[in-house]
PDB file of N, CA and C in Angstrom:
ATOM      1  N   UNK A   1      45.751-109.416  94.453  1.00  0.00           N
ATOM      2  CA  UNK A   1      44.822-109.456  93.324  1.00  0.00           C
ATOM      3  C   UNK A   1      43.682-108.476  93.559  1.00  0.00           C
ATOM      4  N   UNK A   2      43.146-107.685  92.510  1.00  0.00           N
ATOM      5  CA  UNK A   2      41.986-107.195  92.887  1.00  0.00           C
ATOM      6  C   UNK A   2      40.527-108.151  92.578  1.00  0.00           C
ATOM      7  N   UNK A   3      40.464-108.750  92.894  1.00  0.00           N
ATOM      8  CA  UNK A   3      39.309-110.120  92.697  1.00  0.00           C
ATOM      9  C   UNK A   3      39.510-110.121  94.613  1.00  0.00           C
ATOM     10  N   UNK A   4      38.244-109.654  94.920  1.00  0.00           N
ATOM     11  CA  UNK A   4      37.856-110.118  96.648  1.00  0.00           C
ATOM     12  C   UNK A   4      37.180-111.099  96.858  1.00  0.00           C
ATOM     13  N   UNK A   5      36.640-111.994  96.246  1.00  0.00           N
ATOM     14  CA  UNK A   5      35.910-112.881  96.567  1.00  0.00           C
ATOM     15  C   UNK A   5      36.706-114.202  95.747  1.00  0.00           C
ATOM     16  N   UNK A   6      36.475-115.037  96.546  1.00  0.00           N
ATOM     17  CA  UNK A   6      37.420-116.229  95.869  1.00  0.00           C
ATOM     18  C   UNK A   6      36.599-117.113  94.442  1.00  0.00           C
ATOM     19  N   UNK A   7      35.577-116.459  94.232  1.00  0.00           N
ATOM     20  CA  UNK A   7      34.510-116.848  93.112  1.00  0.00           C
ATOM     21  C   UNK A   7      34.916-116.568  91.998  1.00  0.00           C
ATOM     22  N   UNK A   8      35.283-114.938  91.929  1.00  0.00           N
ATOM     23  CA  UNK A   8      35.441-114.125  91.100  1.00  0.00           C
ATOM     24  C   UNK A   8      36.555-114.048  90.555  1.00  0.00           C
ATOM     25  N   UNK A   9      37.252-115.634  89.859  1.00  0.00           N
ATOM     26  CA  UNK A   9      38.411-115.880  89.242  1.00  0.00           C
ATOM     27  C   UNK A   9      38.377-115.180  87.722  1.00  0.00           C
ATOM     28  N   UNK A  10      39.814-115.061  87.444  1.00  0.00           N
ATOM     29  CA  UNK A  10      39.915-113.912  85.961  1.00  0.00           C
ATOM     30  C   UNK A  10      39.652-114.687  85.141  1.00  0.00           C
ATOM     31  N   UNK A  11      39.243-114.392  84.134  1.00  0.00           N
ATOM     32  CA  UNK A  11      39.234-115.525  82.521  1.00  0.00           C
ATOM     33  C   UNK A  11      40.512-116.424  82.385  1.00  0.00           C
ATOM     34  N   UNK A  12      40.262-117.479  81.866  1.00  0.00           N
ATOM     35  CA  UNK A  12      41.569-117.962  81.164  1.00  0.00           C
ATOM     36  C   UNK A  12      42.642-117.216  80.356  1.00  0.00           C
ATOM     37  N   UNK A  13      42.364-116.393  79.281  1.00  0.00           N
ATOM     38  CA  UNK A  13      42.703-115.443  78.925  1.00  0.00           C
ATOM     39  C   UNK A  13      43.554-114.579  79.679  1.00  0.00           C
ATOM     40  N   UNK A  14      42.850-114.225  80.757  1.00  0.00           N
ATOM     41  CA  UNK A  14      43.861-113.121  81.295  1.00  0.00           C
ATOM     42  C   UNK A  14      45.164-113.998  82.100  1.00  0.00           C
ATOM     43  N   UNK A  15      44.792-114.871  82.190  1.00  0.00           N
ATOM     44  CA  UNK A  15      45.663-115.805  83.383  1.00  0.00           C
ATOM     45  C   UNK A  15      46.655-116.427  82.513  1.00  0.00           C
ATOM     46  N   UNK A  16      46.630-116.642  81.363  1.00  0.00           N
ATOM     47  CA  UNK A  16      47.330-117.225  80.152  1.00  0.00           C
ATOM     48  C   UNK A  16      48.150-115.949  79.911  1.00  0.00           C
ATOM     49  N   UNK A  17      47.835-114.741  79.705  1.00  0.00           N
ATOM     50  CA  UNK A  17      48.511-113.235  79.747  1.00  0.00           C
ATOM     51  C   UNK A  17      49.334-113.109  80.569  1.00  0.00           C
ATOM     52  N   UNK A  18      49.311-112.883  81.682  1.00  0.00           N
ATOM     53  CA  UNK A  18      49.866-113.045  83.139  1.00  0.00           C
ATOM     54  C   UNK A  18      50.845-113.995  82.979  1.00  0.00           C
ATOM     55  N   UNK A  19      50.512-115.272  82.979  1.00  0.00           N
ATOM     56  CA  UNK A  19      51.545-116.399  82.689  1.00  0.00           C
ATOM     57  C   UNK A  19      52.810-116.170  81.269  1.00  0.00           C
ATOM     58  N   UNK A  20      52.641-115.312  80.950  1.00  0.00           N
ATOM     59  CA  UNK A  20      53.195-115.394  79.354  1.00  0.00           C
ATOM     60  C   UNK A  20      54.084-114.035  79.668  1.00  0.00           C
ATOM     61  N   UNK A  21      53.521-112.932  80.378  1.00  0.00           N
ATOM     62  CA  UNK A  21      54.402-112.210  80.885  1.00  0.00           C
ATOM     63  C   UNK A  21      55.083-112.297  81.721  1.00  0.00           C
ATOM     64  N   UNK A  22      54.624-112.970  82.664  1.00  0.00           N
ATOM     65  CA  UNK A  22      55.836-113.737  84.342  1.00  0.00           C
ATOM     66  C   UNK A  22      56.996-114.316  83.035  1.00  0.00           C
ATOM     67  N   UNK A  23      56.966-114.842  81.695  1.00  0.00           N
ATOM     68  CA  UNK A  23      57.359-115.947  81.342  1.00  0.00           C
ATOM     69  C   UNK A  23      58.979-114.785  80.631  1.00  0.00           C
ATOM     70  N   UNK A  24      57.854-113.917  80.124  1.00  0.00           N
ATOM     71  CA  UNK A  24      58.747-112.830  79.813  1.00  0.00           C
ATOM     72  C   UNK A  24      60.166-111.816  80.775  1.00  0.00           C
ATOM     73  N   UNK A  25      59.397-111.703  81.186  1.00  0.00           N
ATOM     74  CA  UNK A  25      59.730-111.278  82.606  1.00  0.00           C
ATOM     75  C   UNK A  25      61.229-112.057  82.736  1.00  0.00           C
ATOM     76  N   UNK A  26      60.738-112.872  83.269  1.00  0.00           N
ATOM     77  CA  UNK A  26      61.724-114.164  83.697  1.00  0.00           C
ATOM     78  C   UNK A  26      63.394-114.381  82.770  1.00  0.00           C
ATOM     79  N   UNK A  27      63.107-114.726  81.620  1.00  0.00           N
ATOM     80  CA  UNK A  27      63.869-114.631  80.225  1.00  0.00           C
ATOM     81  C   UNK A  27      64.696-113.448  80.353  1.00  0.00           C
ATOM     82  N   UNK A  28      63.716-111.777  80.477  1.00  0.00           N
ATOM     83  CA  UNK A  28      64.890-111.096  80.347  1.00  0.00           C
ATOM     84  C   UNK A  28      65.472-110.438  81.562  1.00  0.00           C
ATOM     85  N   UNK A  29      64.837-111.092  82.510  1.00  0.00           N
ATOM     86  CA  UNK A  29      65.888-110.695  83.747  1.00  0.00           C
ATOM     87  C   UNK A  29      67.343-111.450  83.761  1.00  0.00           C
ATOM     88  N   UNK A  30      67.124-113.051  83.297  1.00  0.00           N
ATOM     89  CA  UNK A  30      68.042-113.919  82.912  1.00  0.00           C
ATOM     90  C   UNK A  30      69.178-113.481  81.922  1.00  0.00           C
ATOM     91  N   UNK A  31      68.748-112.941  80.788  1.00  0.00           N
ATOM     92  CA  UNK A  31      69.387-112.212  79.711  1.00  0.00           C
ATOM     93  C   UNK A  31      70.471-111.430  80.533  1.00  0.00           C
ATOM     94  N   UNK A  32      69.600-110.460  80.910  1.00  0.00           N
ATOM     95  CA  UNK A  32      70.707-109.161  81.954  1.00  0.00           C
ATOM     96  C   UNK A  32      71.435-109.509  82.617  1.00  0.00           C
ATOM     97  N   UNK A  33      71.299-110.861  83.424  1.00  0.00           N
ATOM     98  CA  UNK A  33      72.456-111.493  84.430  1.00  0.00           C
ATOM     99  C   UNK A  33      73.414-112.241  83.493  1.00  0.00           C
ATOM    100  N   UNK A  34      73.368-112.152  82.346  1.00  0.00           N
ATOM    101  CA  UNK A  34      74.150-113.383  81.605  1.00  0.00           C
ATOM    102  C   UNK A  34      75.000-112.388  80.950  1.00  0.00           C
ATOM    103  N   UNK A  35      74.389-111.274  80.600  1.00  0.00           N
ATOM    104  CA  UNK A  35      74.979-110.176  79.508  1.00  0.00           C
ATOM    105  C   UNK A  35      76.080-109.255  80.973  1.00  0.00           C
ATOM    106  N   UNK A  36      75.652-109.061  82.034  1.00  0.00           N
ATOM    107  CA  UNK A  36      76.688-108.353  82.740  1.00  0.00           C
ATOM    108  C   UNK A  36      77.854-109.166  83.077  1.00  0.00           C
ATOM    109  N   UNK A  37      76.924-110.537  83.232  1.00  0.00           N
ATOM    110  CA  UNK A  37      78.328-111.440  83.629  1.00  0.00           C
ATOM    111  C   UNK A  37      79.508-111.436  82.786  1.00  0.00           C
ATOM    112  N   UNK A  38      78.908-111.709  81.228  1.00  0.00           N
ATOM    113  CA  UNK A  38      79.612-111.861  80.134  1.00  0.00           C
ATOM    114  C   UNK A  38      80.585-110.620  80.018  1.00  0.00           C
ATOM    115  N   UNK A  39      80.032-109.423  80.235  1.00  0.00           N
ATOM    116  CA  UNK A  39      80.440-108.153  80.255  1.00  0.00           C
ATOM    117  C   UNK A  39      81.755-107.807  81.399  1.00  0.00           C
ATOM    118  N   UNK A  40      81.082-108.246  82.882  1.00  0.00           N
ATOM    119  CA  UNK A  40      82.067-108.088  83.372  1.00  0.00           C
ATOM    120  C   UNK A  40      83.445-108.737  83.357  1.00  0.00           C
ATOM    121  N   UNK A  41      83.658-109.953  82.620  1.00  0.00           N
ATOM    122  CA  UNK A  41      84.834-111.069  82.667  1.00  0.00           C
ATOM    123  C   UNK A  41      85.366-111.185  81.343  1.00  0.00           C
ATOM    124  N   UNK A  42      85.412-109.488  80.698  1.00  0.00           N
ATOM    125  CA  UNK A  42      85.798-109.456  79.883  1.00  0.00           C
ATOM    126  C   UNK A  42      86.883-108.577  80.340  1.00  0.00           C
TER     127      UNK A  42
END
């Protein structure tokens, strides 16, 4: 993180952002493993 001091936590906002993109993230890495699988066992 660039936050050095353990005080200096990010807004809710940004941490809700972060969370929503990990969330993204997540989904279409899943997608890609489902779509090659599908792909390859064809």
């Amino acid at each position: 993180m660039l936050w050095s001091d353990p005080e200096n936590k990010p807004p809710k906002e940004l941490r809700d952002a972060q969370d929503m993109m990990r969330r993204v993230w997540l989904v279409l890495a899943l997608a890609m493993v489902v779509a090659m699988f599908v792909l390859g066992t064809r």
